[in-house]
PDB file of N, CA and C in Angstrom:
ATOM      1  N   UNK A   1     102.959  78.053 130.714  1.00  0.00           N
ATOM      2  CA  UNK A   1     102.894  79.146 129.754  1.00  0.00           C
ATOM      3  C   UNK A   1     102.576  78.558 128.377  1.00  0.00           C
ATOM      4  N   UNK A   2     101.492  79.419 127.596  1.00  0.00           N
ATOM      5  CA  UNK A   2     101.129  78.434 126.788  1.00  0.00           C
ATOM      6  C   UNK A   2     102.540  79.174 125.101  1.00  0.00           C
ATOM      7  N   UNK A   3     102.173  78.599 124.294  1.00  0.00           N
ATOM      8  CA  UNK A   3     102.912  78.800 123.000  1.00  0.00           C
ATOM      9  C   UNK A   3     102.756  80.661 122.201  1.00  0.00           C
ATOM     10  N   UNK A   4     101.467  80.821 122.944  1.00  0.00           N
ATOM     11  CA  UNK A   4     101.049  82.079 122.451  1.00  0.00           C
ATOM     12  C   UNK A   4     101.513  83.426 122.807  1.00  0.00           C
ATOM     13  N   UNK A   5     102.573  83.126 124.708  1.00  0.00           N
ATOM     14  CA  UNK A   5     102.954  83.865 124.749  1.00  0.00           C
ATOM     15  C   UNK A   5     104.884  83.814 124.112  1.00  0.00           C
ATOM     16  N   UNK A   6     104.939  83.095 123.557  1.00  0.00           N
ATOM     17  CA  UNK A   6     106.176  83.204 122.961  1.00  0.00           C
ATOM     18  C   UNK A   6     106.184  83.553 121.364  1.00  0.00           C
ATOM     19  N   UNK A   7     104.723  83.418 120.820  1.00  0.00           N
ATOM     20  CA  UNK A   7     104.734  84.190 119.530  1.00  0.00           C
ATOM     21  C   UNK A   7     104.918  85.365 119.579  1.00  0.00           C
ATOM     22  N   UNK A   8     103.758  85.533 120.875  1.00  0.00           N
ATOM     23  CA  UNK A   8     103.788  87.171 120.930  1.00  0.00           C
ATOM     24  C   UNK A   8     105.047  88.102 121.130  1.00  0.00           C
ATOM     25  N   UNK A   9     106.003  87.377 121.965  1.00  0.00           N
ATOM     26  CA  UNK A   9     107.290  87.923 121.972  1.00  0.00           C
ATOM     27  C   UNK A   9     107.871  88.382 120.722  1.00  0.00           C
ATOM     28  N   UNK A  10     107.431  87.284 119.785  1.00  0.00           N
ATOM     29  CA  UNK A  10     108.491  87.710 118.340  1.00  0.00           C
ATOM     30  C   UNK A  10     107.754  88.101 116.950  1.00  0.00           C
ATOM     31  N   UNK A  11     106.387  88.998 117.834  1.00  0.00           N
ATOM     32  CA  UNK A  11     105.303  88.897 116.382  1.00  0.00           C
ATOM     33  C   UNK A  11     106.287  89.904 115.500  1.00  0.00           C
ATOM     34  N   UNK A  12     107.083  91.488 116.352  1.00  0.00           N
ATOM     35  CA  UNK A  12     107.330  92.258 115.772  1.00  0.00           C
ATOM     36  C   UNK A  12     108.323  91.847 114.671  1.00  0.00           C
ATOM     37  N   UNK A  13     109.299  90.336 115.115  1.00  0.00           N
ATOM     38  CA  UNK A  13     110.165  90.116 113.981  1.00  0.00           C
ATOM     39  C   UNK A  13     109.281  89.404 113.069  1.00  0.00           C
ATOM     40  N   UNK A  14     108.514  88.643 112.858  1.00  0.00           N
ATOM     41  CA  UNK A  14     107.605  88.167 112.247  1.00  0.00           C
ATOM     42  C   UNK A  14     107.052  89.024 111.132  1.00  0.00           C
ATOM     43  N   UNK A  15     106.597  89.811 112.055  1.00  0.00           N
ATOM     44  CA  UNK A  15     105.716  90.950 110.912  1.00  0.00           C
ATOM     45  C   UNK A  15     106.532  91.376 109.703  1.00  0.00           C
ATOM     46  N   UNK A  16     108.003  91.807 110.590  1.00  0.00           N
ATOM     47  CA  UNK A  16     108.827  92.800 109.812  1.00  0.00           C
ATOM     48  C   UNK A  16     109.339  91.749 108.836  1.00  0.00           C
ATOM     49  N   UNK A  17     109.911  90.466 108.936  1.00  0.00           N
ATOM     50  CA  UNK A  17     109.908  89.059 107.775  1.00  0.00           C
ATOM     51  C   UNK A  17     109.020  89.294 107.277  1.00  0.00           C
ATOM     52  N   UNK A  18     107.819  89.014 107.263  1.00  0.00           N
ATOM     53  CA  UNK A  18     107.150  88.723 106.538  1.00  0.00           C
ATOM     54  C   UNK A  18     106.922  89.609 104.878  1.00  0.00           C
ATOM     55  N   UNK A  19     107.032  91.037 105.598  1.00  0.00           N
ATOM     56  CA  UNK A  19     106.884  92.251 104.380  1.00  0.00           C
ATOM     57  C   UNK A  19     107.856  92.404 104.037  1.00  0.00           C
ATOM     58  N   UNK A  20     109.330  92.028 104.879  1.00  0.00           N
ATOM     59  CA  UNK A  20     110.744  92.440 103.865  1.00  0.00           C
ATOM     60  C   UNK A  20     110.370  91.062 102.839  1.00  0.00           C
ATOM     61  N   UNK A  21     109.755  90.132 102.939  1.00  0.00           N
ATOM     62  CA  UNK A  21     110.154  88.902 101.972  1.00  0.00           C
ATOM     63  C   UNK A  21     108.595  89.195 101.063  1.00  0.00           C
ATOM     64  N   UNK A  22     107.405  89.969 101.306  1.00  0.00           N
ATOM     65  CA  UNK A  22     106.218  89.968 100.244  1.00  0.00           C
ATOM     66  C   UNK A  22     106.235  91.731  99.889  1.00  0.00           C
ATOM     67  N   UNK A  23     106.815  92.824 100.473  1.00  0.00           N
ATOM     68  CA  UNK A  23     106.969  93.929  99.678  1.00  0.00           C
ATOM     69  C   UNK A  23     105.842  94.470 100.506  1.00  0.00           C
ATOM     70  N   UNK A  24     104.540  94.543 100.394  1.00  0.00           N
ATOM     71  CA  UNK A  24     103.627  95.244 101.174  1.00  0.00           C
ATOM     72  C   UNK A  24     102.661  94.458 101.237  1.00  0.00           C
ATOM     73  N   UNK A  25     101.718  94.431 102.895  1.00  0.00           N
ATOM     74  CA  UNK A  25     100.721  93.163 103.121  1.00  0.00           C
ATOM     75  C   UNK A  25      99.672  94.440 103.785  1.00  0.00           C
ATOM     76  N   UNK A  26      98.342  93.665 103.512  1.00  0.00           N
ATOM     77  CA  UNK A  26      97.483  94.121 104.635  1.00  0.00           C
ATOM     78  C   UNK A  26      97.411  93.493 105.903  1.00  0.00           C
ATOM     79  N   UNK A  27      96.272  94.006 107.042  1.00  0.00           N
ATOM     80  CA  UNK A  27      96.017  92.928 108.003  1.00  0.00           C
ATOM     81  C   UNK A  27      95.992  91.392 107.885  1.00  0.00           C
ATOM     82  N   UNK A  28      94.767  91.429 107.083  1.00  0.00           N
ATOM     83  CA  UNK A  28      94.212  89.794 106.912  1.00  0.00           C
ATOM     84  C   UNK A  28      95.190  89.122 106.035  1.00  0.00           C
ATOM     85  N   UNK A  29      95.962  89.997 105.580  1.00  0.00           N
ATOM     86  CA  UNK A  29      97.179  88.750 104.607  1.00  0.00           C
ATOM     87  C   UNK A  29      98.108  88.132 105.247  1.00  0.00           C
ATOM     88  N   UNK A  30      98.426  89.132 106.532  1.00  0.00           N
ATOM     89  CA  UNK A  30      99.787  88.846 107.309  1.00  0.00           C
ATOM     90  C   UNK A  30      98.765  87.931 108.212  1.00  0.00           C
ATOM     91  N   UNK A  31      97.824  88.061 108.622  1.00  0.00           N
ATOM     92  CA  UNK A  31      97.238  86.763 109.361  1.00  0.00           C
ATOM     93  C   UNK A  31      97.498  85.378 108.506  1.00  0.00           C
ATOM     94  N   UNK A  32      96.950  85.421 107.136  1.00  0.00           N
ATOM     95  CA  UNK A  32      96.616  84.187 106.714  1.00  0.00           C
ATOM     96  C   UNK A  32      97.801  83.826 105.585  1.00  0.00           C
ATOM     97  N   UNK A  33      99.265  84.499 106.076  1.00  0.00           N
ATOM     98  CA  UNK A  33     100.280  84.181 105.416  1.00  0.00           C
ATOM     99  C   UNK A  33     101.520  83.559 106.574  1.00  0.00           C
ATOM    100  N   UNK A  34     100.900  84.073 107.843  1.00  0.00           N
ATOM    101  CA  UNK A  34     101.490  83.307 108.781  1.00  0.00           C
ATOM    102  C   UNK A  34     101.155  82.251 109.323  1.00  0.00           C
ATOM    103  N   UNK A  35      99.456  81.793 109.579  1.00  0.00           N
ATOM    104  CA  UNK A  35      99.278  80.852 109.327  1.00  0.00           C
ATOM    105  C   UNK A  35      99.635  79.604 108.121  1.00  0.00           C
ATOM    106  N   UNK A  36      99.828  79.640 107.178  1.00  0.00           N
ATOM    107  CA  UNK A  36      99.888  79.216 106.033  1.00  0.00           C
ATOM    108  C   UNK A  36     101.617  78.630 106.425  1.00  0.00           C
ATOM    109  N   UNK A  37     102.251  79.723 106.115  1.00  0.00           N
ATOM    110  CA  UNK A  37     103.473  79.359 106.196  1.00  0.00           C
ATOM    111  C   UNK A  37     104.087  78.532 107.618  1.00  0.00           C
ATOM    112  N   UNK A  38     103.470  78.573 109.029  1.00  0.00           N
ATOM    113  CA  UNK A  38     103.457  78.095 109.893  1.00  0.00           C
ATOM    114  C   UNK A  38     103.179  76.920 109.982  1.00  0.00           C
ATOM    115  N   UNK A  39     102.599  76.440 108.663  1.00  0.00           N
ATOM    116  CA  UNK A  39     101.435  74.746 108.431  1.00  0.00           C
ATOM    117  C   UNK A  39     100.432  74.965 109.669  1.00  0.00           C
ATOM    118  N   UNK A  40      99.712  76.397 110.081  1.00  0.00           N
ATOM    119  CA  UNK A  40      98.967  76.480 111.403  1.00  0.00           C
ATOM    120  C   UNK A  40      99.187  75.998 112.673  1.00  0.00           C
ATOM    121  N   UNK A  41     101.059  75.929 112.980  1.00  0.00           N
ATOM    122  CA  UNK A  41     101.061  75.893 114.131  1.00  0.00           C
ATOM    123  C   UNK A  41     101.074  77.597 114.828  1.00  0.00           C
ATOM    124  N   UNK A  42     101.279  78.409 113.792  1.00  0.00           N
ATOM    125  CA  UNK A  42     101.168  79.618 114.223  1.00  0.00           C
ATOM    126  C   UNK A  42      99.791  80.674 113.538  1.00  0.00           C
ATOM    127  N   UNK A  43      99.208  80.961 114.489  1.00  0.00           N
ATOM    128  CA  UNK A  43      98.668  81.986 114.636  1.00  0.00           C
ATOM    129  C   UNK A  43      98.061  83.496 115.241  1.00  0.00           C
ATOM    130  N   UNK A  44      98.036  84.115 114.473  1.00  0.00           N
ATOM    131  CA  UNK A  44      98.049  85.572 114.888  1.00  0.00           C
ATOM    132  C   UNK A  44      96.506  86.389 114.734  1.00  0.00           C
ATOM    133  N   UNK A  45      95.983  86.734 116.012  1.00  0.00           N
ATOM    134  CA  UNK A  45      94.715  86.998 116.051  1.00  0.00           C
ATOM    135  C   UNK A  45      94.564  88.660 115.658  1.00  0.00           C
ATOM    136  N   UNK A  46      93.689  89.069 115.131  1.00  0.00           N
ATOM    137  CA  UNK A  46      93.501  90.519 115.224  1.00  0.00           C
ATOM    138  C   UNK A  46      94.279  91.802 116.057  1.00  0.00           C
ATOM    139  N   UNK A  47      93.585  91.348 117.525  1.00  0.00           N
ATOM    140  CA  UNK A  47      93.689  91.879 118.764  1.00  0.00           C
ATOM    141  C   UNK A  47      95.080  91.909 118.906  1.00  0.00           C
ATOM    142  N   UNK A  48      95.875  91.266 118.085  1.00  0.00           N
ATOM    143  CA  UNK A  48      97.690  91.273 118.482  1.00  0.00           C
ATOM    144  C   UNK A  48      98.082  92.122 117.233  1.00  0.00           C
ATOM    145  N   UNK A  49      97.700  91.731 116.425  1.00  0.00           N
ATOM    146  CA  UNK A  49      98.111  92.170 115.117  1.00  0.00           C
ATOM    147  C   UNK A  49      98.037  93.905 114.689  1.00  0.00           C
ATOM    148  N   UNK A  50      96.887  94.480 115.054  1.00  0.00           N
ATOM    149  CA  UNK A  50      96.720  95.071 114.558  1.00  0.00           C
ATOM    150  C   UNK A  50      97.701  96.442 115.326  1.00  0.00           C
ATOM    151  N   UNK A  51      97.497  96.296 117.004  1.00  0.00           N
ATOM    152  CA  UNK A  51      98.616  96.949 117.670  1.00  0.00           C
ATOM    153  C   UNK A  51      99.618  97.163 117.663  1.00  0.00           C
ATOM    154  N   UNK A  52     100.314  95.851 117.474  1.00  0.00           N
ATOM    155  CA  UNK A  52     101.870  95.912 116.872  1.00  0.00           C
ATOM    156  C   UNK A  52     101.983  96.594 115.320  1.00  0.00           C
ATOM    157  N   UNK A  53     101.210  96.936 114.460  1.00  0.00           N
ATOM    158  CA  UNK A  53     101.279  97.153 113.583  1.00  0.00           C
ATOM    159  C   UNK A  53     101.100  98.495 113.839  1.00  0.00           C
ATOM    160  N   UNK A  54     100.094  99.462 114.369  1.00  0.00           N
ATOM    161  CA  UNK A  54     100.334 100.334 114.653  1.00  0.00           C
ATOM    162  C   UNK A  54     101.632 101.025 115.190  1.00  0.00           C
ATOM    163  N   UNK A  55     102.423 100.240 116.600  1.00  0.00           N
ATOM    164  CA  UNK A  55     103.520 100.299 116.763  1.00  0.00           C
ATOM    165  C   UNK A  55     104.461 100.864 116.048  1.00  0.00           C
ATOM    166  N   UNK A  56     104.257  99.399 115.288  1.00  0.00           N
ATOM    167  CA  UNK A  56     105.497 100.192 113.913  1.00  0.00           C
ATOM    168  C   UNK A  56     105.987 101.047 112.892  1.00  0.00           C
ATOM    169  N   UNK A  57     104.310 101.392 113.212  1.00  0.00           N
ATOM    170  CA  UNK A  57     103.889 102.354 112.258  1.00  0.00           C
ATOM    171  C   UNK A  57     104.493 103.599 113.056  1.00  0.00           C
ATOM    172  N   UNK A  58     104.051 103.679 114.459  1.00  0.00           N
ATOM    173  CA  UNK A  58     104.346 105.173 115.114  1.00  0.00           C
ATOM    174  C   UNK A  58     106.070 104.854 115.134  1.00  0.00           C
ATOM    175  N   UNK A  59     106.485 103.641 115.545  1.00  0.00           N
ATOM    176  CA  UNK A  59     108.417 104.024 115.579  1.00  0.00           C
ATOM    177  C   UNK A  59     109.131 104.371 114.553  1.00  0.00           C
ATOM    178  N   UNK A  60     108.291 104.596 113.012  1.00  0.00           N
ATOM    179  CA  UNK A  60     108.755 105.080 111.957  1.00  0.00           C
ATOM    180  C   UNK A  60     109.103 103.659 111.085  1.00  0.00           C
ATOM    181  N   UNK A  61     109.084 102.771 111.189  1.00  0.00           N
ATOM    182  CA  UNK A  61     109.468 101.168 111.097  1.00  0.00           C
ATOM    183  C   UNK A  61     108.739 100.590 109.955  1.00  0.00           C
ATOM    184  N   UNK A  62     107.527 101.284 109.906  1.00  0.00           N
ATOM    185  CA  UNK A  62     106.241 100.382 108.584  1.00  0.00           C
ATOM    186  C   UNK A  62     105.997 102.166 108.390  1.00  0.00           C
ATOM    187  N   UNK A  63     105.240 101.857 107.021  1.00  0.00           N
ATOM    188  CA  UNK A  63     104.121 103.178 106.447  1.00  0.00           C
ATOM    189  C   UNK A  63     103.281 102.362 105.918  1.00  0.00           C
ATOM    190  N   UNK A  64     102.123 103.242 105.801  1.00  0.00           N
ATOM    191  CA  UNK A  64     100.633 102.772 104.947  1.00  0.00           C
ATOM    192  C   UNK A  64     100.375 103.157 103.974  1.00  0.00           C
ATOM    193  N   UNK A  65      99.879 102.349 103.523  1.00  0.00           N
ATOM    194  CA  UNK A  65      98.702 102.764 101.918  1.00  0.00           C
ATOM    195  C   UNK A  65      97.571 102.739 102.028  1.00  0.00           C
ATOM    196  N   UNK A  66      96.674 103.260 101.545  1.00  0.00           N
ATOM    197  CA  UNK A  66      95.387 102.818 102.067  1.00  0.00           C
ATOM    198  C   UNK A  66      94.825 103.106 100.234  1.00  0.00           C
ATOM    199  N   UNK A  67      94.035 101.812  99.855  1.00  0.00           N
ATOM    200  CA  UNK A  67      93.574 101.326  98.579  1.00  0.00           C
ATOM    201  C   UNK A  67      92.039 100.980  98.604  1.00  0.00           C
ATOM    202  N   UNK A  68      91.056 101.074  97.285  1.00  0.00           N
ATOM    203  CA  UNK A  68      89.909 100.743  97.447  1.00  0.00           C
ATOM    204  C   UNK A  68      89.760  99.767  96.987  1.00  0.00           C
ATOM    205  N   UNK A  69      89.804  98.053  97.515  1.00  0.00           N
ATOM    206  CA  UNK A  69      89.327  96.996  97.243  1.00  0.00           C
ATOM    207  C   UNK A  69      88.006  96.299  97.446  1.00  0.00           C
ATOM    208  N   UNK A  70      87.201  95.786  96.195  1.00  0.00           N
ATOM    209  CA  UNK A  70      85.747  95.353  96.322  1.00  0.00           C
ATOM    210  C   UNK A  70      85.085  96.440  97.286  1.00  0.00           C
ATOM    211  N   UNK A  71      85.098  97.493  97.313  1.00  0.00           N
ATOM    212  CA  UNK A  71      84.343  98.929  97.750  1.00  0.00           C
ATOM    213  C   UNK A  71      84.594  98.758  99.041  1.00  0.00           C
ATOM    214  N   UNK A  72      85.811  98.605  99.722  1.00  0.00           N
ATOM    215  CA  UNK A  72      86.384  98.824 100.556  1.00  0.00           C
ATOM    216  C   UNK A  72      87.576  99.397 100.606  1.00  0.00           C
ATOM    217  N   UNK A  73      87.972 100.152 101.709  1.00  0.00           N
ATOM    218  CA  UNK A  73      89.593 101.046 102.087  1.00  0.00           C
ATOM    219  C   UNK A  73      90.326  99.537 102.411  1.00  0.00           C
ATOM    220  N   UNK A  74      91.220  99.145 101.832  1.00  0.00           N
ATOM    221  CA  UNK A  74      92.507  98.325 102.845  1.00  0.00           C
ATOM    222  C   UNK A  74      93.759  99.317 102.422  1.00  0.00           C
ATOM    223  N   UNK A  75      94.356  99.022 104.404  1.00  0.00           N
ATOM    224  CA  UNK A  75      95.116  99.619 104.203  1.00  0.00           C
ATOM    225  C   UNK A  75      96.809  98.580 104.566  1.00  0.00           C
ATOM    226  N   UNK A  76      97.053  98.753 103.711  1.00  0.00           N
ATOM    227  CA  UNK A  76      98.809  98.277 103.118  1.00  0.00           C
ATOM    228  C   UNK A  76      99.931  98.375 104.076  1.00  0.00           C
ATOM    229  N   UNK A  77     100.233  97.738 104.367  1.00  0.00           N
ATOM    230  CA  UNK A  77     101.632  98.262 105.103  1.00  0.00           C
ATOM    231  C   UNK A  77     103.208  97.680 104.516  1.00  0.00           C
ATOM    232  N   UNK A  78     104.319  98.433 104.319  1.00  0.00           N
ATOM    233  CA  UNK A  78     105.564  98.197 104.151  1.00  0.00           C
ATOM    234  C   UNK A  78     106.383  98.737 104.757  1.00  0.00           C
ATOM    235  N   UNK A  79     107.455  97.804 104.494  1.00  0.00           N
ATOM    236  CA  UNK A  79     108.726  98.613 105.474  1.00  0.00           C
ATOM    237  C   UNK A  79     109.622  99.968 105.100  1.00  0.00           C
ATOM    238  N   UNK A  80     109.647 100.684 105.973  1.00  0.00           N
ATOM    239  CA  UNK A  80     110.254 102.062 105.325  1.00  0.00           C
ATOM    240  C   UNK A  80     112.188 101.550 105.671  1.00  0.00           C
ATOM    241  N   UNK A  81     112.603 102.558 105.621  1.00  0.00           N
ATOM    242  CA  UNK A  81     114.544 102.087 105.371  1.00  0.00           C
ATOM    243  C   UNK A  81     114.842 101.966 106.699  1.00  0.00           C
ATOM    244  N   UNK A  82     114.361 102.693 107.797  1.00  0.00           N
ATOM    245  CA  UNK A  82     114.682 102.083 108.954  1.00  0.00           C
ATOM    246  C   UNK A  82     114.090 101.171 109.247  1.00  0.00           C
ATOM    247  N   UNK A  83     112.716 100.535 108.920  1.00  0.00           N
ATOM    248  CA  UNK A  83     112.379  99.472 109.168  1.00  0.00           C
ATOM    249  C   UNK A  83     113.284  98.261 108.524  1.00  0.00           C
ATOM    250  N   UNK A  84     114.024  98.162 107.433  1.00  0.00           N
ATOM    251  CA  UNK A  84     115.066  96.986 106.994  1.00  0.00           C
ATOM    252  C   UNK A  84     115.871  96.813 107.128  1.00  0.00           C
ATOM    253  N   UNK A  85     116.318  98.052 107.978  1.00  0.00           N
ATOM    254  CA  UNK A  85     117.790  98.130 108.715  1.00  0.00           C
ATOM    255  C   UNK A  85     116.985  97.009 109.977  1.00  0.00           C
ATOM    256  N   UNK A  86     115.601  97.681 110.914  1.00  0.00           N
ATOM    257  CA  UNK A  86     115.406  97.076 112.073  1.00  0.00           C
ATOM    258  C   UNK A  86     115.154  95.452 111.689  1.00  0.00           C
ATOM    259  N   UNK A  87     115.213  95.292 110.532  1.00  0.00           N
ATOM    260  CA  UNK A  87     114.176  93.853 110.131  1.00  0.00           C
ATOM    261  C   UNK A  87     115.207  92.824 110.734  1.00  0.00           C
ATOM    262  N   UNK A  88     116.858  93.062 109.897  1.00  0.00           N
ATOM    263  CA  UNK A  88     117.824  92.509 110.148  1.00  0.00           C
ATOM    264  C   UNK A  88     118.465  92.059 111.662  1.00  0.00           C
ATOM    265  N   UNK A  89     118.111  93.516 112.405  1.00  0.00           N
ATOM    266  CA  UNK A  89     118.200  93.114 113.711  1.00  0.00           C
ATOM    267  C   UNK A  89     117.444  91.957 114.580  1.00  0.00           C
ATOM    268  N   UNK A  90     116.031  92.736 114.158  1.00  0.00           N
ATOM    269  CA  UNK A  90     115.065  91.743 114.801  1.00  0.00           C
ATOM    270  C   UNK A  90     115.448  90.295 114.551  1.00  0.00           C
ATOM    271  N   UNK A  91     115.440  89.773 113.379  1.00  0.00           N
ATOM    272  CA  UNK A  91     115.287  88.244 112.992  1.00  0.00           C
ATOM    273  C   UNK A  91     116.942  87.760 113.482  1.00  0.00           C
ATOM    274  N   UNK A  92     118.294  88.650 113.306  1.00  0.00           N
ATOM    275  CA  UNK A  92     119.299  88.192 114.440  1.00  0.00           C
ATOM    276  C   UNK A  92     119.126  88.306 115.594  1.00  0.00           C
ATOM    277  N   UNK A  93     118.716  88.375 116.353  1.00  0.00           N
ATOM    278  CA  UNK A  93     118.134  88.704 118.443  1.00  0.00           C
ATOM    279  C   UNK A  93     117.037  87.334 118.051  1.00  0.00           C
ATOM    280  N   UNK A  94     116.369  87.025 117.395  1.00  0.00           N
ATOM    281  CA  UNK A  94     115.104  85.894 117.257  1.00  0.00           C
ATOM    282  C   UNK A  94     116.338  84.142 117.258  1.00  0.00           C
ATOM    283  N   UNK A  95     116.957  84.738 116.172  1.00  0.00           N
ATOM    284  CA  UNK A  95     117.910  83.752 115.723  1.00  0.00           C
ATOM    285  C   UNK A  95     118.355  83.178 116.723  1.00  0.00           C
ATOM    286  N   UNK A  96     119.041  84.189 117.403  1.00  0.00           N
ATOM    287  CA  UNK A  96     120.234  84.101 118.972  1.00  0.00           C
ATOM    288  C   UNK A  96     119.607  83.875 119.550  1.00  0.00           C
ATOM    289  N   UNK A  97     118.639  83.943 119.855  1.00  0.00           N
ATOM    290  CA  UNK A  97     117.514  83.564 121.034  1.00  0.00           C
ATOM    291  C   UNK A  97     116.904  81.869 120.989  1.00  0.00           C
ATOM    292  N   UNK A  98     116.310  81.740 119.423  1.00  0.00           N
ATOM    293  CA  UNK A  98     116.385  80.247 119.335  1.00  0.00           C
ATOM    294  C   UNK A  98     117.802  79.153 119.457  1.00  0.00           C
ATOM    295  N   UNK A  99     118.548  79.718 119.526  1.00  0.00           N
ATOM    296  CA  UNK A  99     120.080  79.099 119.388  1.00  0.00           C
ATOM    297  C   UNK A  99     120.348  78.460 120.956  1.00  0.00           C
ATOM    298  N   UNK A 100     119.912  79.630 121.233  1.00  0.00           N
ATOM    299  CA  UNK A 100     120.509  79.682 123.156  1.00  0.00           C
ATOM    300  C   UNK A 100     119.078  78.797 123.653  1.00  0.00           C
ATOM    301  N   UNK A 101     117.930  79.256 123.464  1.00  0.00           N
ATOM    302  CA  UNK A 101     116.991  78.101 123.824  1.00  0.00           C
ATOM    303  C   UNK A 101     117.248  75.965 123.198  1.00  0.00           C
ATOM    304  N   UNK A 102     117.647  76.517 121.775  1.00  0.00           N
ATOM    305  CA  UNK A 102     118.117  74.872 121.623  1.00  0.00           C
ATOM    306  C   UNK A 102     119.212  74.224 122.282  1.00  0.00           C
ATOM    307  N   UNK A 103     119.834  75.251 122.782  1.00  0.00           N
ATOM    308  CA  UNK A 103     121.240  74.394 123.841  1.00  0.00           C
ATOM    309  C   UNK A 103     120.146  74.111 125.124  1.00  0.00           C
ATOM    310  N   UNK A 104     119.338  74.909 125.487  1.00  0.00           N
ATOM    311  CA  UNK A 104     119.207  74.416 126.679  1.00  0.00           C
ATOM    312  C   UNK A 104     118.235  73.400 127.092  1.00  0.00           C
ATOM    313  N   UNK A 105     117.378  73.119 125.513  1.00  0.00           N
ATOM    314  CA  UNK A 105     116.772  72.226 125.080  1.00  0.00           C
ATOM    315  C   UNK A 105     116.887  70.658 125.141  1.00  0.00           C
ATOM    316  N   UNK A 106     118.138  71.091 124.241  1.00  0.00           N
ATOM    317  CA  UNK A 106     118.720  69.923 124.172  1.00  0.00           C
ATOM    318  C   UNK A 106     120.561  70.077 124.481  1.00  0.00           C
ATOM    319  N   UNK A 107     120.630  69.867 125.557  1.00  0.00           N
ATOM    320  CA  UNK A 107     121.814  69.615 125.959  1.00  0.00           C
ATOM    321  C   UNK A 107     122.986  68.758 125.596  1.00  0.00           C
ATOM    322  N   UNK A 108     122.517  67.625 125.081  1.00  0.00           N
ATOM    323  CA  UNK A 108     122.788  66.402 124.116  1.00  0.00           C
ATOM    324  C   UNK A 108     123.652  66.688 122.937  1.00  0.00           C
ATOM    325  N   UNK A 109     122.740  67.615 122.356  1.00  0.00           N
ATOM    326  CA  UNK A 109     123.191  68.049 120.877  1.00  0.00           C
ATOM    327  C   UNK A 109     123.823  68.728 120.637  1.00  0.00           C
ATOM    328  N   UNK A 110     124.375  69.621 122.038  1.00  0.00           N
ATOM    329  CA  UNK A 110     125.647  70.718 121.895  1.00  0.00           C
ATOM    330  C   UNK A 110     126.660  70.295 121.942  1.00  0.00           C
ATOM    331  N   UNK A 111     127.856  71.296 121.100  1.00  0.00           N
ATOM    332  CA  UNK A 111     129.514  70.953 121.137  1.00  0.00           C
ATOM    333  C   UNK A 111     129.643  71.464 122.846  1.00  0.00           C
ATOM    334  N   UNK A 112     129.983  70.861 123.487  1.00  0.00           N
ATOM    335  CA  UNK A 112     130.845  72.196 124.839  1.00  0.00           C
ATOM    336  C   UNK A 112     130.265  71.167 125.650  1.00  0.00           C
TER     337      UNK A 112
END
């Protein structure tokens, strides 16, 4: 299994980090702000991105803006109040999840 399907598992906490910590992003920012911040071990292609974003959009989770930049529409996304209630969840279940994978990782390094 390669690395890509375990991003994909946690793009939705990802996403939702990313805009509780920059306020409102477009597509191509949250691409090239996760790369960036990843040092490019992570990346997020279109084809993933843009679905889950919709997603969140329909579970009530993100809203849009839509702005005219260099004579183009981009459209914005931020988190609405249930989305920062969900943000908190998400990135604890991510947390707990890396926790329980590093015990089983490394066995060595655990108390127990």
């Amino acid at each position: 299994m390669s690395s890509k399907a375990y991003i994909k598992g946690s793009l939705t906490a990802v996403i939702l980090k990313l805009l509780e910590d920059n306020g409102r992003m477009y597509g191509y920012e949250i691409t090239k702000k996760v790369k960036e911040s990843s040092r490019g071990g992570m990346r997020i292609n279109e084809a993933a991105l843009y679905p889950a974003l919709h997603k969140l959009v329909s579970e009530g989770l993100l809203e849009t803006e839509s702005e005219i930049a260099d004579g183009r529409v981009r459209k914005y996304y931020s988190l609405t109040k249930k989305g920062k209630k969900q943000t908190s969840l998400e990135i604890d279940a991510l947390k707990e999840a890396i926790a329980s994978l590093s015990l089983i990782l490394n066995p060595k390094t655990s108390n127990g």
